[in-house]
N, C-alpha and C. Protein backbone atom coordinates (compact mmCIF):
# COMPACT_ATOMS: atom_id res chain seq x y z
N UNK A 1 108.90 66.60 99.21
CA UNK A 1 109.19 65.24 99.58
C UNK A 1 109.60 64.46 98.32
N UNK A 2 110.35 63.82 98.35
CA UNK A 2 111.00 62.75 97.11
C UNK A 2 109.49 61.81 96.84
N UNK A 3 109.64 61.74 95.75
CA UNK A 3 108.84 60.88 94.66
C UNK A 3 109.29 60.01 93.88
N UNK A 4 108.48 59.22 93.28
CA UNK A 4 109.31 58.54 91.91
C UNK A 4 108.80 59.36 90.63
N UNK A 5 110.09 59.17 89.91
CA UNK A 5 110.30 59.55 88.85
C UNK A 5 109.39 59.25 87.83
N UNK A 6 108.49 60.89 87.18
CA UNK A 6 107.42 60.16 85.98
C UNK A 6 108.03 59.29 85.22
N UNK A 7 109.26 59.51 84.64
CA UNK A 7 109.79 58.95 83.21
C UNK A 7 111.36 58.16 84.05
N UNK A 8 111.99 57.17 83.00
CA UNK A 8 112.93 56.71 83.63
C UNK A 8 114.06 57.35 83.19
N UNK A 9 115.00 57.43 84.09
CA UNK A 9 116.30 58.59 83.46
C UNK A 9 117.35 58.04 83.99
N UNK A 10 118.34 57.80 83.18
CA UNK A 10 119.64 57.59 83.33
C UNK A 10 120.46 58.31 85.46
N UNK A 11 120.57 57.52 86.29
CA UNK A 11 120.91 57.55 87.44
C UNK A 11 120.25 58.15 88.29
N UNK A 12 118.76 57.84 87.93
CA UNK A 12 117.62 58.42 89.50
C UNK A 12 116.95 56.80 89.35
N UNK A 13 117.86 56.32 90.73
CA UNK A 13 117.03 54.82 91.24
C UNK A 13 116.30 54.71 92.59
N UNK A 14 115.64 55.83 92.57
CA UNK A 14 114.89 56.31 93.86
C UNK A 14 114.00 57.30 94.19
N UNK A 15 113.38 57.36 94.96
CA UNK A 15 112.32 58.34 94.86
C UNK A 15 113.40 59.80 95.49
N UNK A 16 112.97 60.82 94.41
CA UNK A 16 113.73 62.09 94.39
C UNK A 16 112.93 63.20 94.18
N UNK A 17 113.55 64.52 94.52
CA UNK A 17 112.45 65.92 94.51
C UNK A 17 113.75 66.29 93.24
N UNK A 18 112.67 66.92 92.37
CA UNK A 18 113.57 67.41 90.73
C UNK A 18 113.90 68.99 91.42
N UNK A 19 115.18 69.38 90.51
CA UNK A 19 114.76 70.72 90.52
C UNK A 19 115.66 70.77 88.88
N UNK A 20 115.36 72.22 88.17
CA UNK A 20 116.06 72.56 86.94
C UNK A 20 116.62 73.50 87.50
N UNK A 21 117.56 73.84 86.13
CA UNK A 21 118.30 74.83 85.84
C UNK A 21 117.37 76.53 85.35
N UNK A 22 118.32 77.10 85.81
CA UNK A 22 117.69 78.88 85.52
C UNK A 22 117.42 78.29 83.99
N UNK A 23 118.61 78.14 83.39
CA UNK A 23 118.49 78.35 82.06
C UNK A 23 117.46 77.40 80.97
N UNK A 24 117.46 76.34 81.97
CA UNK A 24 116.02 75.50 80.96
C UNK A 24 114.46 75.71 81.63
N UNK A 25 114.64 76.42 82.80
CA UNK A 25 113.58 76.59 83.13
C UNK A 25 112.15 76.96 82.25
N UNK A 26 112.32 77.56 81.22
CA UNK A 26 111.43 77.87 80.51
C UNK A 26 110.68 75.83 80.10
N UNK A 27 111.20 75.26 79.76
CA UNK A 27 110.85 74.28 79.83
C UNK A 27 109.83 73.19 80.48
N UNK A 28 109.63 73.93 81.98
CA UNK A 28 108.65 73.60 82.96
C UNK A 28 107.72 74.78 83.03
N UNK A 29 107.74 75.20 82.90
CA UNK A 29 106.02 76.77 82.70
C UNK A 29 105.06 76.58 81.99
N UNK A 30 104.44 75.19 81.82
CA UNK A 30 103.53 74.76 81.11
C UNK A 30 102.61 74.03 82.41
N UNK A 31 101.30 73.85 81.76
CA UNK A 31 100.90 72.59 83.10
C UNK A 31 101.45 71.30 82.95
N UNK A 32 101.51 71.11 84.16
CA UNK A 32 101.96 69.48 84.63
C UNK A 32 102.39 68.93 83.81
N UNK A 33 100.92 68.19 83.10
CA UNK A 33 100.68 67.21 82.36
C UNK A 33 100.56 67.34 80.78
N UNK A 34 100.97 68.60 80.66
CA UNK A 34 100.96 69.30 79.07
C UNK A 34 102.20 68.21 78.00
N UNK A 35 101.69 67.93 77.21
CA UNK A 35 103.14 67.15 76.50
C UNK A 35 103.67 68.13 75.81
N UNK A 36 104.73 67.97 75.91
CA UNK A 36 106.04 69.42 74.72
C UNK A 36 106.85 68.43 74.41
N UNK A 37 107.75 68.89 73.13
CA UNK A 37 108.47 68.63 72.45
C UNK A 37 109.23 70.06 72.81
N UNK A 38 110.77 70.05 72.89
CA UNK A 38 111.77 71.26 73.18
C UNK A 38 112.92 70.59 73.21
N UNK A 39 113.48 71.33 72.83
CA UNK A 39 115.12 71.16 71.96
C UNK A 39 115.71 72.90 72.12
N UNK A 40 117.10 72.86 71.24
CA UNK A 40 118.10 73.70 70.95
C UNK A 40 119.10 73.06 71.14
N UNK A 41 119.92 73.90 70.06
CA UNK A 41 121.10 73.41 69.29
C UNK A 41 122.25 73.66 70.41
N UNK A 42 123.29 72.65 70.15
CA UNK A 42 124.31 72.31 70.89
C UNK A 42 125.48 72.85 70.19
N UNK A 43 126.36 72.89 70.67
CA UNK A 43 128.10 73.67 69.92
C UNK A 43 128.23 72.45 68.96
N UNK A 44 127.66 70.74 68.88
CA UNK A 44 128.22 69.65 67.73
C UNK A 44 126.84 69.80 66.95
N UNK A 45 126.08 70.67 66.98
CA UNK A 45 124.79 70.14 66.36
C UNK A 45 124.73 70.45 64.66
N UNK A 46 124.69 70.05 63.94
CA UNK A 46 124.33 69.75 62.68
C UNK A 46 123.87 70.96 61.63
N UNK A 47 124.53 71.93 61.11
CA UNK A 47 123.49 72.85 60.54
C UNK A 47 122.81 72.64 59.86
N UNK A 48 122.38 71.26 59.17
CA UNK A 48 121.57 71.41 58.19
C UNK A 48 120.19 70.59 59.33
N UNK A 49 120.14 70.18 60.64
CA UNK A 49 119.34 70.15 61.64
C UNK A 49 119.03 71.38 62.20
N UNK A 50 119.85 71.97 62.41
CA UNK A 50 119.29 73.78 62.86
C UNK A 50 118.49 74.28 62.03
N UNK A 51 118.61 74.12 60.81
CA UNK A 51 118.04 75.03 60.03
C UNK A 51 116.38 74.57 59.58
N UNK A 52 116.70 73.12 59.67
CA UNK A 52 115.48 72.00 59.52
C UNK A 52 114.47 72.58 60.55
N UNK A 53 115.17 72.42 61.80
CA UNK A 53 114.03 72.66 62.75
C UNK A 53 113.60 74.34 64.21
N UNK A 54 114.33 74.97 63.62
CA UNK A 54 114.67 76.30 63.84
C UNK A 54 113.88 77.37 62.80
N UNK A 55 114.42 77.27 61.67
CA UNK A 55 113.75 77.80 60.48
C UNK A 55 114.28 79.43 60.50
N UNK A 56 113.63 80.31 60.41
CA UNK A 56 113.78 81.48 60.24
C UNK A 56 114.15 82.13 61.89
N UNK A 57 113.62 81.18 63.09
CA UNK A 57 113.46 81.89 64.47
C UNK A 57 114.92 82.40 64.68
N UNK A 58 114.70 83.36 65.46
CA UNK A 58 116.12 83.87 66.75
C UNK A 58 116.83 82.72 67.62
N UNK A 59 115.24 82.51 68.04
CA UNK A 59 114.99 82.00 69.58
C UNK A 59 116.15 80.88 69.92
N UNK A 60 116.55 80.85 70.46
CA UNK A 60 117.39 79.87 71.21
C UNK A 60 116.83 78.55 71.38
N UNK A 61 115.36 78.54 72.07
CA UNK A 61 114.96 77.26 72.34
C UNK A 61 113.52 77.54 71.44
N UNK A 62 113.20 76.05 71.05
CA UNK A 62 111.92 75.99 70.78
C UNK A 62 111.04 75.13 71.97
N UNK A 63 110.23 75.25 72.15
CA UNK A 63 108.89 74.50 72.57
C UNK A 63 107.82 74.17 71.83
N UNK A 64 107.50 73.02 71.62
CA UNK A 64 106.21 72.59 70.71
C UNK A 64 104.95 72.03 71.66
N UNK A 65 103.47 72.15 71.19
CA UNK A 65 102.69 71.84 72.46
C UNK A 65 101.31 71.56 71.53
N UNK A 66 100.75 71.00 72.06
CA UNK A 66 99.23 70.51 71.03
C UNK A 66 98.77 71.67 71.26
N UNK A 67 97.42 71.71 69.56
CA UNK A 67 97.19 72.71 69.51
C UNK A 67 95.60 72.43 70.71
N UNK A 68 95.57 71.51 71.04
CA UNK A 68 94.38 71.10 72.08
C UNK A 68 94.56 71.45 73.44
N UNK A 69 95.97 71.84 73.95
CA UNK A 69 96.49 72.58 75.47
C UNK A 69 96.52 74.11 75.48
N UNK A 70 96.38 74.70 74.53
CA UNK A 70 96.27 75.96 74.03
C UNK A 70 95.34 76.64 75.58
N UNK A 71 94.07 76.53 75.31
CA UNK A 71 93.70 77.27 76.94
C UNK A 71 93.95 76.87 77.85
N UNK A 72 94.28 75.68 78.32
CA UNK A 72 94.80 75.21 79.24
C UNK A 72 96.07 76.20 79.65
N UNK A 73 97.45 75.99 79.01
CA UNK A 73 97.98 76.97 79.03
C UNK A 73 98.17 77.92 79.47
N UNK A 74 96.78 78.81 78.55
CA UNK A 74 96.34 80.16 79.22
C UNK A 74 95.44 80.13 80.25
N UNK A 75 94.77 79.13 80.69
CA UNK A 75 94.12 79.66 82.16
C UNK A 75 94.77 78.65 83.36
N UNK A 76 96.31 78.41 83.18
CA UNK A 76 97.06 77.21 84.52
C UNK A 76 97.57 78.77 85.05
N UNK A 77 97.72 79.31 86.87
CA UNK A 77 99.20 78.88 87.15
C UNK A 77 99.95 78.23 87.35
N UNK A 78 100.78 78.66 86.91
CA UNK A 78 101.80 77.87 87.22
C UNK A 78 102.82 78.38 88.91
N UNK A 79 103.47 77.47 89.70
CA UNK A 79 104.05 77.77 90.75
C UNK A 79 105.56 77.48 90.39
N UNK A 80 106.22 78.51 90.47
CA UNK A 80 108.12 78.11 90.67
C UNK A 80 108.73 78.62 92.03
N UNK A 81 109.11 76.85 92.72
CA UNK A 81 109.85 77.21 93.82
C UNK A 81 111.23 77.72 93.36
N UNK A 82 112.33 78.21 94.48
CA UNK A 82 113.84 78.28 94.32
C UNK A 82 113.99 77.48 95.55
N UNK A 83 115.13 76.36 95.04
CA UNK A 83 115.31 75.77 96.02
C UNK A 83 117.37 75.80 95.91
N UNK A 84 117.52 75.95 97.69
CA UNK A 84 118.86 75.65 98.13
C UNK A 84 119.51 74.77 97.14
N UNK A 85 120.46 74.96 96.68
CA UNK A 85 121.28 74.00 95.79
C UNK A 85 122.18 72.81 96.35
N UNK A 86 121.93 73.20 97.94
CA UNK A 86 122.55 72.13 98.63
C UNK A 86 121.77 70.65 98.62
N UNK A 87 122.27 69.02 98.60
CA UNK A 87 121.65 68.23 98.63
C UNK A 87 121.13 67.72 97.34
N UNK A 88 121.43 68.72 96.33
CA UNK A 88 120.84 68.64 94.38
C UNK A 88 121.85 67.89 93.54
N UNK A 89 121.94 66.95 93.27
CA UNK A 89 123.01 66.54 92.33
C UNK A 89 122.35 66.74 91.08
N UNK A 90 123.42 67.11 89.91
CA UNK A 90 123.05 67.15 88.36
C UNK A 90 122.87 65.90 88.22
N UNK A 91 122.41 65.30 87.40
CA UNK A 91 121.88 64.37 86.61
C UNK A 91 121.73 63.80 85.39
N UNK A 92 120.98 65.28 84.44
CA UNK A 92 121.01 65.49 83.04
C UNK A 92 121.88 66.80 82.88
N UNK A 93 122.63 66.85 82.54
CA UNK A 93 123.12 68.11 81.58
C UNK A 93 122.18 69.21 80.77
N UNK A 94 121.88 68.24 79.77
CA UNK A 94 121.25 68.77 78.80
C UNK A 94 120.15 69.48 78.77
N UNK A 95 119.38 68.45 79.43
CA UNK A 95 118.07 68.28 79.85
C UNK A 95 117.90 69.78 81.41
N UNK A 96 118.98 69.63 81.99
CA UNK A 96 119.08 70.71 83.27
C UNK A 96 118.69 70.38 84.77
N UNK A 97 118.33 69.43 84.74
CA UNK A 97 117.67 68.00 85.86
C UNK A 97 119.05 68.17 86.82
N UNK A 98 118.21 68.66 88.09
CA UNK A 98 119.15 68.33 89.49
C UNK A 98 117.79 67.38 90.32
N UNK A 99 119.04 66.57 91.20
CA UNK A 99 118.06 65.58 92.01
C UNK A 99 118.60 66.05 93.36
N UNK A 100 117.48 65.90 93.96
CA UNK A 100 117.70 65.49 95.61
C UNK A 100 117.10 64.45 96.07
N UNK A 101 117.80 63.51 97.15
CA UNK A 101 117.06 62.43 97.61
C UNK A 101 116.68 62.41 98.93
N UNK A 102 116.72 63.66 99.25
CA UNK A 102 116.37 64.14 100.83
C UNK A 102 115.69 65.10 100.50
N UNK A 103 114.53 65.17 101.48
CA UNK A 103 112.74 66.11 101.32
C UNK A 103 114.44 67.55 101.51
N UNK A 104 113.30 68.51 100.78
CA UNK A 104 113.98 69.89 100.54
C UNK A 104 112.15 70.63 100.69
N UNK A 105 113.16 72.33 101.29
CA UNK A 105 111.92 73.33 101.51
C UNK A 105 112.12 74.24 100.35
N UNK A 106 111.46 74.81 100.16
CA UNK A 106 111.77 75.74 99.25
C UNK A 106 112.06 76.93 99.77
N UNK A 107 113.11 77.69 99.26
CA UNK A 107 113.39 79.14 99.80
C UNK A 107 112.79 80.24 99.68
N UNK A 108 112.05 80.32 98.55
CA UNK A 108 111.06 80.95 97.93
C UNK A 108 109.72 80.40 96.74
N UNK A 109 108.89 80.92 96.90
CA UNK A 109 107.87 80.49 95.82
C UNK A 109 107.28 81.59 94.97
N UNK A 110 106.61 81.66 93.54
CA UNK A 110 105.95 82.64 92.93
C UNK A 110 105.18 81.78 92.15
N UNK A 111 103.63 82.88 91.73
CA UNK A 111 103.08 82.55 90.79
C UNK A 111 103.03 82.60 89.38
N UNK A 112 103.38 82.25 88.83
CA UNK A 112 103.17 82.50 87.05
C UNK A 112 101.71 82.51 86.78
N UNK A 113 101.18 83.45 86.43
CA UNK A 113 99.75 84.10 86.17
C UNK A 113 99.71 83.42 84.39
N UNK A 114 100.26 84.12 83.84
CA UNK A 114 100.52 83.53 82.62
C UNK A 114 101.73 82.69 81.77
N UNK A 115 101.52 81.87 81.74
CA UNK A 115 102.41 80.83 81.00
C UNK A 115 103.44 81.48 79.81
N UNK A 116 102.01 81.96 79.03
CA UNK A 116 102.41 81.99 77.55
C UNK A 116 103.74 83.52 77.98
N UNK A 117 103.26 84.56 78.15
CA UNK A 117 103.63 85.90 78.65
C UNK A 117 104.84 85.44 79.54
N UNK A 118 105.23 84.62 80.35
CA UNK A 118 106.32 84.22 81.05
C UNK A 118 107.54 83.47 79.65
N UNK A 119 106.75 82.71 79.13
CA UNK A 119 107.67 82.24 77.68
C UNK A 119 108.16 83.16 76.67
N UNK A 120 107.67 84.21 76.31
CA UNK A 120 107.72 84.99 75.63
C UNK A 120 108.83 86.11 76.17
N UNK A 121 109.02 86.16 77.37
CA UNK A 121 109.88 86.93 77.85
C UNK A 121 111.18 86.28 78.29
N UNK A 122 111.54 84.84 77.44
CA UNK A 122 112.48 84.48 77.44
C UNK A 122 113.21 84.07 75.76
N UNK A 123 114.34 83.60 75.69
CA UNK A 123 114.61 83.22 74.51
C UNK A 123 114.20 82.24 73.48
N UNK A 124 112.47 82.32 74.10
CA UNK A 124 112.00 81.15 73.34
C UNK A 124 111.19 80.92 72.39
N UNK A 125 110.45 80.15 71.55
CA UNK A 125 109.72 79.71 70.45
C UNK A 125 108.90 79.10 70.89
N UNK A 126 107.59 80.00 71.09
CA UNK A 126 106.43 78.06 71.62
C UNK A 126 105.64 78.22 70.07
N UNK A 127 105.36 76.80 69.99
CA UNK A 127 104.54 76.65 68.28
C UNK A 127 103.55 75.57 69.25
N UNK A 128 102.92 75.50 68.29
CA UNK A 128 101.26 74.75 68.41
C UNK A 128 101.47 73.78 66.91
N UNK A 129 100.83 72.89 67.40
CA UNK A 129 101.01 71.69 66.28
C UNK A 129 99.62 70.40 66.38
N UNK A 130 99.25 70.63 65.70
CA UNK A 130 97.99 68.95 66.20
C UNK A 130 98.23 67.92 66.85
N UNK A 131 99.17 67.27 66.16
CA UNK A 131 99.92 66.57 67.17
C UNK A 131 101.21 66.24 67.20
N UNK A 132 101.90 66.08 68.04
CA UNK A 132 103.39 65.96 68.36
C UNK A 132 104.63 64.89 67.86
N UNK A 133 103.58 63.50 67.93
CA UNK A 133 103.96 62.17 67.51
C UNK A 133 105.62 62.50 66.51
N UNK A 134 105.22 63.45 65.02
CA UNK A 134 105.65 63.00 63.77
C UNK A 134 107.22 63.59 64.20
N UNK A 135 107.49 64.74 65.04
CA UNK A 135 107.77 65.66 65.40
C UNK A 135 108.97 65.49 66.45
N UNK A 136 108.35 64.79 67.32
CA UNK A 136 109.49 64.00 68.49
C UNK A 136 110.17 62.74 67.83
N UNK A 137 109.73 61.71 66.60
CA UNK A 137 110.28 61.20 66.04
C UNK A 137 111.31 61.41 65.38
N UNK A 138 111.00 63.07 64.74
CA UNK A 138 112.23 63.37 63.87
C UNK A 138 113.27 63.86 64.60
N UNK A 139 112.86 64.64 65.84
CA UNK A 139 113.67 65.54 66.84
C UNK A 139 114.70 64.16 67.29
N UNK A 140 114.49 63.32 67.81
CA UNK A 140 115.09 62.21 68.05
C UNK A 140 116.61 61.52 67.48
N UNK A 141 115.89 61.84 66.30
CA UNK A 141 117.19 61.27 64.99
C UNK A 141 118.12 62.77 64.91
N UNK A 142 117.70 63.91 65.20
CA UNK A 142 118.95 64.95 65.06
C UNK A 142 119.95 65.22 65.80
N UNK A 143 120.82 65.95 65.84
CA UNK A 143 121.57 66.30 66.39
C UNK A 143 121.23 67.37 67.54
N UNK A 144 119.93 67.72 67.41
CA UNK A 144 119.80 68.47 68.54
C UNK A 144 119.71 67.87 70.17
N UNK A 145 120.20 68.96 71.02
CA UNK A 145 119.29 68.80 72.44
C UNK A 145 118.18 68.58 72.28
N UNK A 146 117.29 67.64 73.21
CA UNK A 146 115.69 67.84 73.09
C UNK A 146 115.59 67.08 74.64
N UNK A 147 114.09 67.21 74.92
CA UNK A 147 113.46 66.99 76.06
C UNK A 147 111.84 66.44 75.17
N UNK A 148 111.58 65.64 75.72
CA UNK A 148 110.13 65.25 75.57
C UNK A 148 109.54 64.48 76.81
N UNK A 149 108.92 65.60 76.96
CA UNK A 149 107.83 65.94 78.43
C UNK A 149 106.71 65.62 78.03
N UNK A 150 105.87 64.39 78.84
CA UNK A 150 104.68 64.41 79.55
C UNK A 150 104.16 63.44 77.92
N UNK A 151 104.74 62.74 77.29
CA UNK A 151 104.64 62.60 76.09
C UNK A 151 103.49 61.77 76.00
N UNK A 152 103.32 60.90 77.00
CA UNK A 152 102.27 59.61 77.30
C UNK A 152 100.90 60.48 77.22
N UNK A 153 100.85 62.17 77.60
CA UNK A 153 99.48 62.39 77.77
C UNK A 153 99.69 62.51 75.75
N UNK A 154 100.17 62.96 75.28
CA UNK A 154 100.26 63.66 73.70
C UNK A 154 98.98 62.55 72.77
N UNK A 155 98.74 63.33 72.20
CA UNK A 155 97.56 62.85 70.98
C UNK A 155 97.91 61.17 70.63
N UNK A 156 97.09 60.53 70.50
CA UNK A 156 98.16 59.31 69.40
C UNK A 156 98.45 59.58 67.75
N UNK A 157 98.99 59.11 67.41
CA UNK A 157 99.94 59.80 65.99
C UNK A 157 98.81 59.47 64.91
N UNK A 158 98.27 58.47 65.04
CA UNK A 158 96.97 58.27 64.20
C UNK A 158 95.60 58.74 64.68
């Protein structure tokens, strides 16, 4: 059923059911209310920002997460519907955000037993950090893609 939107986003003025993209999905396999910091670099992005905040990794995407959600983490499932693409408009690009403003069923559902083990078997980087604050500030000012999820629960910076 459509909801309102946790955070405010550029053309959702209504209560809507989210869905993502395959490819950012890794992005949502955390609990709920977990705050992350996640990014990756874009075809205009900056190399001396890649290298800043990438470092030595492969990985395509990073994910950052307090080091205080750590079991949480490991003892959530997590649930991923697939839903009909009919009725979904894009939204964010970047970000991977499709909306619907009409209740949708899901076509299928599964459990994610483990979070971490589901991340790991994608192109990604999860890091642990105390807290996030210093981090989404800088991510902000780069040239990268980023997403910052659930940020209101995150540590305060002091």
């Amino acid at each position: 059923m459509p909801r309102t939107s946790p955070s405010e986003i550029k053309g959702v003025d209504r209560d809507v059911v989210f869905a993502i993209t395959e490819r950012l999905l890794h992005n949502y396999l955390l609990p709920r209310d977990c705050p992350r910091v996640t990014y990756y670099a874009k075809p205009d992005s900056l190399q001396s920002d890649i290298e800043k905040f990438f470092g030595q990794t492969t990985a395509e995407f990073v994910i950052v997460v307090e080091n205080n959600w750590h079991d949480s983490i490991q003892n959530t499932t997590v649930y991923c519907y697939e839903f009909s693409p009919e009725n979904f408009l894009l939204v964010d690009e970047g970000a991977g955000y499709y909306v619907s403003y009409e209740p949708v069923s899901p076509i299928k559902g599964s459990p994610m037993l483990n979070p971490i083990s589901e991340l790991l078997k994608r192109n990604v980087e999860l890091r642990f950090t105390p807290k996030l604050w210093l981090l989404a500030d800088q991510i902000i000012k780069s040239s990268l893609q980023y997403s910052l999820i659930r940020m209101r629960n995150a540590l305060p910076d002091k």
